[in-house]
N, C-alpha and C. Protein backbone atom coordinates (compact mmCIF):
# COMPACT_ATOMS: atom_id res chain seq x y z
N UNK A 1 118.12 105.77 97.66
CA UNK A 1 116.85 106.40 98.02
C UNK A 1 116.84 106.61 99.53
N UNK A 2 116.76 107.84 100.09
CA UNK A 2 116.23 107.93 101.28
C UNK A 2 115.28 108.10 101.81
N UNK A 3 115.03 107.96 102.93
CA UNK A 3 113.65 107.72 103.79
C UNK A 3 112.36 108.49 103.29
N UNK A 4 112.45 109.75 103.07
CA UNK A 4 111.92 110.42 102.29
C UNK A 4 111.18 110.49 101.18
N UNK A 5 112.49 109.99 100.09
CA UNK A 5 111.69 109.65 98.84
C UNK A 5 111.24 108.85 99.30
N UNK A 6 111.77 107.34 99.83
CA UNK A 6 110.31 106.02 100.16
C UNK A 6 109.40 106.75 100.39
N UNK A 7 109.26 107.97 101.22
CA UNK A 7 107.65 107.65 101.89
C UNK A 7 106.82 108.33 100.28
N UNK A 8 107.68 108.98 100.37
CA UNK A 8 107.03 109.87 98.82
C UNK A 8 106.73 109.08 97.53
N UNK A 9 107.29 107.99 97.72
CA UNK A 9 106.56 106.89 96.33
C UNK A 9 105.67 105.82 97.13
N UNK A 10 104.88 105.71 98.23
CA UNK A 10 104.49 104.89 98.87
C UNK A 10 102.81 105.26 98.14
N UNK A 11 102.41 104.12 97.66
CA UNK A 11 100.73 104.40 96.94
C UNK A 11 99.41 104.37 98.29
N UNK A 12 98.66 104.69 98.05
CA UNK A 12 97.53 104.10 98.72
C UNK A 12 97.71 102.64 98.86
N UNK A 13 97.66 101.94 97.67
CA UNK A 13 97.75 100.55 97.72
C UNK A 13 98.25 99.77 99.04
N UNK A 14 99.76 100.39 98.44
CA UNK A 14 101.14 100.02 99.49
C UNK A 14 100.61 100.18 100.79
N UNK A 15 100.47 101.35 101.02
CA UNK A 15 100.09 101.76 102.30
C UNK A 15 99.28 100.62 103.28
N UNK A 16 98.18 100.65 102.57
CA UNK A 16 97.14 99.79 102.62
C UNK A 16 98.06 98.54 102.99
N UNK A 17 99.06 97.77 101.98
CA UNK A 17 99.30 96.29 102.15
C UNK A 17 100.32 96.24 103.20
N UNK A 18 100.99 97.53 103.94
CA UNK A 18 101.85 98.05 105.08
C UNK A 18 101.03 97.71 105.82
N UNK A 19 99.91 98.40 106.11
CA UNK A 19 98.84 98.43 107.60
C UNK A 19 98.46 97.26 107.74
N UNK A 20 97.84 96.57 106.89
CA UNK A 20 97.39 94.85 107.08
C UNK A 20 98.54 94.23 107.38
N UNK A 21 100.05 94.12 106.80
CA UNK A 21 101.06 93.31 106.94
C UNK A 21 101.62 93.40 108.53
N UNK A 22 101.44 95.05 108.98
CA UNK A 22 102.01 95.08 110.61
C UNK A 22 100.44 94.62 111.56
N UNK A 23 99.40 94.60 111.25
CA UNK A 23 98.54 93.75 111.99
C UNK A 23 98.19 92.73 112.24
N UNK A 24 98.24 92.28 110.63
CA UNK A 24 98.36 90.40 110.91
C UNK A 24 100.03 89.56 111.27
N UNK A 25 100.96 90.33 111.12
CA UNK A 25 102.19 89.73 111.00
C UNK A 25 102.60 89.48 109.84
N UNK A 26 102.18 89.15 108.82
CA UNK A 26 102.16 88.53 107.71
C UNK A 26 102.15 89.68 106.45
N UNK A 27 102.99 89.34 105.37
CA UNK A 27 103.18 90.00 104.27
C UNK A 27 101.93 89.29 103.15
N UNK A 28 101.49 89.71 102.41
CA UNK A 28 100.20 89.31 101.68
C UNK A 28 100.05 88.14 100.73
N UNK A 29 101.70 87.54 100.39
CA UNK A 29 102.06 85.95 100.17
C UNK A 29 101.78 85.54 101.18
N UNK A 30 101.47 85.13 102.49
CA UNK A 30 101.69 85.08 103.94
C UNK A 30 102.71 84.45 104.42
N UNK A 31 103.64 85.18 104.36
CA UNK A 31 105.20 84.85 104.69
C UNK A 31 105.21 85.59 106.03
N UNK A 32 106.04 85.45 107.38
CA UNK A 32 105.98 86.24 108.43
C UNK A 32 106.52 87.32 108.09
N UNK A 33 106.35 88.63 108.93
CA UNK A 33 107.53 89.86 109.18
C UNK A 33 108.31 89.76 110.32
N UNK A 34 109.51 90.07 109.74
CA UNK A 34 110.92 89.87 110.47
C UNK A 34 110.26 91.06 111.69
N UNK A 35 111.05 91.22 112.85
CA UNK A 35 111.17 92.24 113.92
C UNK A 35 111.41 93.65 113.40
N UNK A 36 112.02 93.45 112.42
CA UNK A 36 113.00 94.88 111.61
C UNK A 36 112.05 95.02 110.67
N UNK A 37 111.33 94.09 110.03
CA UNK A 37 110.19 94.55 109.01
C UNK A 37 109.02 95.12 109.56
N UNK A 38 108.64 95.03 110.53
CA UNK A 38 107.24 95.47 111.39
C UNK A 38 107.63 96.65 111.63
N UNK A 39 108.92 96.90 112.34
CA UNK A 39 109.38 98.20 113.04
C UNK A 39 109.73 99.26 111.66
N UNK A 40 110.32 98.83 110.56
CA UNK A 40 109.70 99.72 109.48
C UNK A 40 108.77 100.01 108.82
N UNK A 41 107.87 99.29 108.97
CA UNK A 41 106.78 99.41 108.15
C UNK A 41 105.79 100.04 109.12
N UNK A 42 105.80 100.16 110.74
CA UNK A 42 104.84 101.15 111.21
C UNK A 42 105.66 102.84 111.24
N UNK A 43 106.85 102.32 111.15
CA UNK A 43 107.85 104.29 110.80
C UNK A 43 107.36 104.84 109.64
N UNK A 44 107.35 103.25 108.17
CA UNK A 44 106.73 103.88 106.67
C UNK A 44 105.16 104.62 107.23
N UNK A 45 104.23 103.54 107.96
CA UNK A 45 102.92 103.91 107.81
C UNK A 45 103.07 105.59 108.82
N UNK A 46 103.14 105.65 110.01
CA UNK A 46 103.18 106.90 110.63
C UNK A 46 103.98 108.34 109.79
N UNK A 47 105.09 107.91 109.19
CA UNK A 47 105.40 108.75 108.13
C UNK A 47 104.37 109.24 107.22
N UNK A 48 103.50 108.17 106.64
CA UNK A 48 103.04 108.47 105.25
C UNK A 48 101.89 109.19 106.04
N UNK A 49 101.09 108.77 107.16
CA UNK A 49 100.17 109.43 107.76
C UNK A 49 100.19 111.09 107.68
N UNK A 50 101.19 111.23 108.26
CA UNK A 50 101.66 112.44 108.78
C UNK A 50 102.08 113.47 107.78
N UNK A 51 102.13 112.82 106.65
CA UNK A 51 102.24 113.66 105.08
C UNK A 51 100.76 113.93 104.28
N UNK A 52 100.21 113.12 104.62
CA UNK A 52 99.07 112.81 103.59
C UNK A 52 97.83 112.67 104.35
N UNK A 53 97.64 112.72 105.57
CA UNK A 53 96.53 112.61 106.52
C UNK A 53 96.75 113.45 107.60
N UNK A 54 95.29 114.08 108.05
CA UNK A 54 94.81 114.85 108.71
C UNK A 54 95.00 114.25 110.33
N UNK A 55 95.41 114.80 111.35
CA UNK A 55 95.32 114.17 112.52
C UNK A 55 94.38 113.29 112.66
N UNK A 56 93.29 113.76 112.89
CA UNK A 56 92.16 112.74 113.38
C UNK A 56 91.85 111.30 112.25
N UNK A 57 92.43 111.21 110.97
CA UNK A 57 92.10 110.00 110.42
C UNK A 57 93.94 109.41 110.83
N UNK A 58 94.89 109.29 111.26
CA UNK A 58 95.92 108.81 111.29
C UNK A 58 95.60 107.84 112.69
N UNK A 59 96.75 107.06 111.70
CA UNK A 59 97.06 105.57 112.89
C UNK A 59 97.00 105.74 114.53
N UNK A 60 96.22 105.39 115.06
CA UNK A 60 96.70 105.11 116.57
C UNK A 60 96.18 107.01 117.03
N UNK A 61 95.21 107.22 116.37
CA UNK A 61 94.59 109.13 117.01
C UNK A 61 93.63 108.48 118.04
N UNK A 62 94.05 109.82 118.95
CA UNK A 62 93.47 109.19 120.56
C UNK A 62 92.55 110.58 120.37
N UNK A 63 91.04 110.47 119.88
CA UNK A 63 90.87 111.67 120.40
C UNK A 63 90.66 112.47 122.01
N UNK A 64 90.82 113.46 121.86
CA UNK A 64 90.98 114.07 123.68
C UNK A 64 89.88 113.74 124.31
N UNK A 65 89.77 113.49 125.49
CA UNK A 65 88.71 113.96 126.07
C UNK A 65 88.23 114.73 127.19
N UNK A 66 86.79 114.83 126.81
CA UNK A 66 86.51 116.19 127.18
C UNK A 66 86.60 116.30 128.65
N UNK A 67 86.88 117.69 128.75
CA UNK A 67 87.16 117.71 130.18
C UNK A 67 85.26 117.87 130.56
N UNK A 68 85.60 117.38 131.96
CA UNK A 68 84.73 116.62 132.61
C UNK A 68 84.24 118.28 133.79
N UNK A 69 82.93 118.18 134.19
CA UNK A 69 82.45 119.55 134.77
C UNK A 69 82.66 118.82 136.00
N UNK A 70 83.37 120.26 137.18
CA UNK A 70 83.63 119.95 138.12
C UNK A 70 82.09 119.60 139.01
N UNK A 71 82.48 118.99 140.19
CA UNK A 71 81.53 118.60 140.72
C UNK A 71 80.37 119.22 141.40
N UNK A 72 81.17 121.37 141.81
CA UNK A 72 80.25 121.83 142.17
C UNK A 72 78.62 122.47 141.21
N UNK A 73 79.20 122.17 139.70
CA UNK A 73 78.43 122.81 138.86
C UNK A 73 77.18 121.75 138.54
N UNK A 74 77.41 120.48 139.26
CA UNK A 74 76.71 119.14 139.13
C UNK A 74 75.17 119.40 139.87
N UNK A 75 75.81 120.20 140.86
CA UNK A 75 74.79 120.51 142.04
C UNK A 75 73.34 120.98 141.82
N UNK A 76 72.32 120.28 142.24
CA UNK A 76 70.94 121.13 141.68
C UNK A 76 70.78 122.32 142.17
N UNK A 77 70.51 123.59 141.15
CA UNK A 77 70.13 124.36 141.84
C UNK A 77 69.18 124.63 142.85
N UNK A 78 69.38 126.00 143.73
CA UNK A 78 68.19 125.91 144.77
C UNK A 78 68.49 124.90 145.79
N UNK A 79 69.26 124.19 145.65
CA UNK A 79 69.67 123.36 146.88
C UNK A 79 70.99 123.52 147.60
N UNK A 80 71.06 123.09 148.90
CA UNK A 80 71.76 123.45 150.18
C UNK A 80 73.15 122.38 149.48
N UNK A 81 74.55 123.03 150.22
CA UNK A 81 75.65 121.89 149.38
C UNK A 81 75.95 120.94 150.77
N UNK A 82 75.91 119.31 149.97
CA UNK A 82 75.93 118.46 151.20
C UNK A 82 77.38 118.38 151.60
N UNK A 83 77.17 118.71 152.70
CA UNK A 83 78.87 118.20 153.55
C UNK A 83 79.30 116.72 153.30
N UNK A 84 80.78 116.55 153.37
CA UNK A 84 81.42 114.93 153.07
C UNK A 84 80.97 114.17 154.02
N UNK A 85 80.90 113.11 154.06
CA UNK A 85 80.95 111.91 155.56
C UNK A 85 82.39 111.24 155.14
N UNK A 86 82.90 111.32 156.29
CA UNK A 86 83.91 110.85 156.66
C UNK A 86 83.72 109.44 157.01
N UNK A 87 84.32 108.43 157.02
CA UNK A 87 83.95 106.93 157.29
C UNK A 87 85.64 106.79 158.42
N UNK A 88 84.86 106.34 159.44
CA UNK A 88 86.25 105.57 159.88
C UNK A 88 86.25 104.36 160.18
């Protein structure tokens, strides 16, 4: 079986007992995860994301943010623009 088919037989369930197992450390007997088990099982989960989920519900989505209005548009209208002070 390659990588592939895994992700392609991976259930909700699974999925599910993937995401809890790489957060707590622990597999759901609570046995630890090896170094090599964590590091596959967030490749399974980001895989399965990325097949079956929409950007914004997937693991670790940063949404953007918004760009920010520059400072001259801040300005009240009708008013004079204040010069910097310089501090020395």
């Amino acid at each position: 079986m390659d990588f592939q088919q895994l992700i392609d037989a991976i259930t909700p369930d699974i999925y599910d007992n993937l995401k809890r197992a790489v957060e707590t450390g622990k597999w759901p007997d609570g046995s630890r995860l090896t170094k090599e088990q964590r590091e596959h099982s967030m490749q399974a989960i980001i895989a399965y994301d990325a097949r079956h989920k929409s950007e914004e519900e997937r693991v670790g989505y940063v949404a953007p943010k918004q760009k920010a209005e520059p400072c001259a548009t801040k300005q009240k209208k009708g008013s004079d623009p204040q010069p910097l002070k310089w501090q020395e």
